[in-house]
C-alpha atoms as a PDB file:
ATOM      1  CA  UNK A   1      83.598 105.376  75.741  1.00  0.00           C
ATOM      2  CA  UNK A   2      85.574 106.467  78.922  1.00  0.00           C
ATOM      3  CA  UNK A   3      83.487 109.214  81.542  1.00  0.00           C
ATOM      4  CA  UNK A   4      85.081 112.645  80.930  1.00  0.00           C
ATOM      5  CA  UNK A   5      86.554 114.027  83.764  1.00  0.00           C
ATOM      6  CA  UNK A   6      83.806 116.584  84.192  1.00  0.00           C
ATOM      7  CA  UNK A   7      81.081 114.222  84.139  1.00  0.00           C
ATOM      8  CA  UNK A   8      82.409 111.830  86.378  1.00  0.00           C
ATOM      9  CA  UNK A   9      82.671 115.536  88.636  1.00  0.00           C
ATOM     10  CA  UNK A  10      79.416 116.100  88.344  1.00  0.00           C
ATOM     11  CA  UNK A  11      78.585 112.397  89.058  1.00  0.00           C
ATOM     12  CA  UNK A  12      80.410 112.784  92.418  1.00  0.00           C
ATOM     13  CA  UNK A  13      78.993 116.034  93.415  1.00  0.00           C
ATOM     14  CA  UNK A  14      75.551 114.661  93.071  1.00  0.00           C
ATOM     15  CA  UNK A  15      75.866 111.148  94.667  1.00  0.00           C
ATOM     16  CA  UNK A  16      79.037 112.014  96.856  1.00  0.00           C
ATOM     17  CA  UNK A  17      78.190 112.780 101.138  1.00  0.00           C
ATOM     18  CA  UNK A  18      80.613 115.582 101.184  1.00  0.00           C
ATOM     19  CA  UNK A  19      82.495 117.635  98.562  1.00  0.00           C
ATOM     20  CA  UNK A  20      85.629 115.403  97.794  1.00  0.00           C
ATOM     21  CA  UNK A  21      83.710 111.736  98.757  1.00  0.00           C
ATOM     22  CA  UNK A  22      84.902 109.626  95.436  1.00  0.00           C
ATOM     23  CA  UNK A  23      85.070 106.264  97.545  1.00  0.00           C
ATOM     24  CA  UNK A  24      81.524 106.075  99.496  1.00  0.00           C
ATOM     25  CA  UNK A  25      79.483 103.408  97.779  1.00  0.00           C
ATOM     26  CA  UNK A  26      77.026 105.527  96.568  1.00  0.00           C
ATOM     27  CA  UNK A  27      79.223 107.109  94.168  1.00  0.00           C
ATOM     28  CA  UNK A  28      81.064 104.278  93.094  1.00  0.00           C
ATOM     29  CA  UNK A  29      77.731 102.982  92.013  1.00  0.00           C
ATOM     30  CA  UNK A  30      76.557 106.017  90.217  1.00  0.00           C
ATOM     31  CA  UNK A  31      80.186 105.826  88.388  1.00  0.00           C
ATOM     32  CA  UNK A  32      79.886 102.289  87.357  1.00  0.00           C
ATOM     33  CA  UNK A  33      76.041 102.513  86.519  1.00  0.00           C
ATOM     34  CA  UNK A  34      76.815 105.399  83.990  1.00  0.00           C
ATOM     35  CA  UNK A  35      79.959 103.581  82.379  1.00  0.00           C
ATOM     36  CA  UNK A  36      77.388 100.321  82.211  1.00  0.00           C
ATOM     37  CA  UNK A  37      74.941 102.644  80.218  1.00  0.00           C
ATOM     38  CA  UNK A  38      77.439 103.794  78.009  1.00  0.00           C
ATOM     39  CA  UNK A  39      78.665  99.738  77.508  1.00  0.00           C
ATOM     40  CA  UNK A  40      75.155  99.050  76.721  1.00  0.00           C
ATOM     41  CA  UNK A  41      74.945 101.611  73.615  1.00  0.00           C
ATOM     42  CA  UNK A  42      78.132 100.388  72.179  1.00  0.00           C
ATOM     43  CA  UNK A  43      76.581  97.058  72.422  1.00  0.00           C
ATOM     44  CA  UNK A  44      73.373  98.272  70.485  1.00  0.00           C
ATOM     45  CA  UNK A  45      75.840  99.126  67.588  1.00  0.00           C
ATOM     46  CA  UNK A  46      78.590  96.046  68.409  1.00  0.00           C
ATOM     47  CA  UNK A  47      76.903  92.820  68.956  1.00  0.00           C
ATOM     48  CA  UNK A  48      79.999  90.115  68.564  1.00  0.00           C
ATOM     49  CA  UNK A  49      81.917  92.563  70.741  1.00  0.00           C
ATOM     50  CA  UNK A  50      82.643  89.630  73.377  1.00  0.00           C
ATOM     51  CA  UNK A  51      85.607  91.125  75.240  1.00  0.00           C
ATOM     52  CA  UNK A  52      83.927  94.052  76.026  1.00  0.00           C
ATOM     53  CA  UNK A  53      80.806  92.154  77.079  1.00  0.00           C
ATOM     54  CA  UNK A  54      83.027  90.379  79.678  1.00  0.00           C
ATOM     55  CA  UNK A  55      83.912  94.074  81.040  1.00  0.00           C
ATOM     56  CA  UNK A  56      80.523  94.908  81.213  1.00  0.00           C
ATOM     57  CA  UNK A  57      79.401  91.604  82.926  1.00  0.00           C
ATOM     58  CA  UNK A  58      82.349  92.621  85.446  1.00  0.00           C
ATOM     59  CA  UNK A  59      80.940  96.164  86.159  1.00  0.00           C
ATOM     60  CA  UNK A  60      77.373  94.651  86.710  1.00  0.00           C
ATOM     61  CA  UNK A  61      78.876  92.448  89.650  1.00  0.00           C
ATOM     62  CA  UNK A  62      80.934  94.679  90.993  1.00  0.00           C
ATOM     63  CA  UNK A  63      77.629  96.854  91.371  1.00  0.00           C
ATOM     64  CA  UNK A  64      75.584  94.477  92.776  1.00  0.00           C
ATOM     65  CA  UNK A  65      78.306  93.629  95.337  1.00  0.00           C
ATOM     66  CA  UNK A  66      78.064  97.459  96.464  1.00  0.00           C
ATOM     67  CA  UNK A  67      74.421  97.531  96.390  1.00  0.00           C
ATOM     68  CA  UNK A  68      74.309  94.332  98.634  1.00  0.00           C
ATOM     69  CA  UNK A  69      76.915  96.296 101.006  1.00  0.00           C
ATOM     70  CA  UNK A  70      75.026  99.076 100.804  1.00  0.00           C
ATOM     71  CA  UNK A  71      71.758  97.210 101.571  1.00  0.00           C
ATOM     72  CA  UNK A  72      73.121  95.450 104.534  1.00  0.00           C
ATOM     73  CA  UNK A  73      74.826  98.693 106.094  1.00  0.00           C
ATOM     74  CA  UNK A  74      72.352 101.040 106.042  1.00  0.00           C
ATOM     75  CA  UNK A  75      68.921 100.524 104.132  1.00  0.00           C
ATOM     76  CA  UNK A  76      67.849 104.022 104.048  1.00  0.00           C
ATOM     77  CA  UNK A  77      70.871 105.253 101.885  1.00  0.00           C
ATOM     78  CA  UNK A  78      70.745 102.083  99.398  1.00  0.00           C
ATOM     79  CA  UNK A  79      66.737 102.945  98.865  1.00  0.00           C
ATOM     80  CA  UNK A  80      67.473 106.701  97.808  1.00  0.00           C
ATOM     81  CA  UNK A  81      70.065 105.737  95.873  1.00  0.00           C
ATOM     82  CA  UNK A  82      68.500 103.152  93.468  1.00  0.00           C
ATOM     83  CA  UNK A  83      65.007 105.662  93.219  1.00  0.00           C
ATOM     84  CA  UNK A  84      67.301 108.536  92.434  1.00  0.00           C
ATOM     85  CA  UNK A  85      69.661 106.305  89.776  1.00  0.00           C
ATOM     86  CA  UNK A  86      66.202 104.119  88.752  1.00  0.00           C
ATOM     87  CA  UNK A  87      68.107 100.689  89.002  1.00  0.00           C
ATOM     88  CA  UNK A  88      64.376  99.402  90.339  1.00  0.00           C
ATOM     89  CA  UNK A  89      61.188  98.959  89.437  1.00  0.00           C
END
C-alpha cells in the first residue's frame, strides 16, 4: 500500500533538517525504508508476487545508494540516522 499523505508528513517532519526539507537524504531514506516495510508485509501474505518483488529490490538499492552518499558526505548524520530508523545491528 501507498504512504498516506499524512504519514509521509510526519515522516518528513521527523527526519527532515528544516520544516519543508522533502529532498535531504535523510528523508528520502526514511520514505523509502517505510514503503520497503510495508512491501515486506504484502510479501508475508503474496509470495509469487514477482513484479512487485522487483519494486521492492529497486527501493532497497536506491537506499543503499543514499546511505553510501550519506556515509561518504558526512558520517555523523548517516550514524543517527540508521540508530534512529534501526537499519543496523
Amino acid at each position: 500500500m501507498a504512504l498516506t499523505s499524512t504519514q509521509k508528513s510526519e515522516i518528513v517532519a521527523g527526519n527532515g533538517r528544516g520544516a519543508n526539507d522533502t529532498g535531504s537524504p535523510e528523508v528520502q531514506v526514511a520514505l523509502l525504508s517505510a514503503r520497503i516495510e510495508d512491501l515486506s508485509e504484502h510479501f508475508k501474505a503474496h509470495a509469487h508476487d514477482n513484479h512487485s518483488r522487483q519494486g521492492l529490490l529497486r527501493m532497497v538499492n536506491r537506499r543503499r545508494k543514499l546511505l553510501d552518499y550519506l556515509r561518504d558526505r558526512s558520517p555523523e548524520r548517516y550514524r543517527e540516522l540508521i540508530t534512529k530508523l534501526g537499519l543496523r545491528k
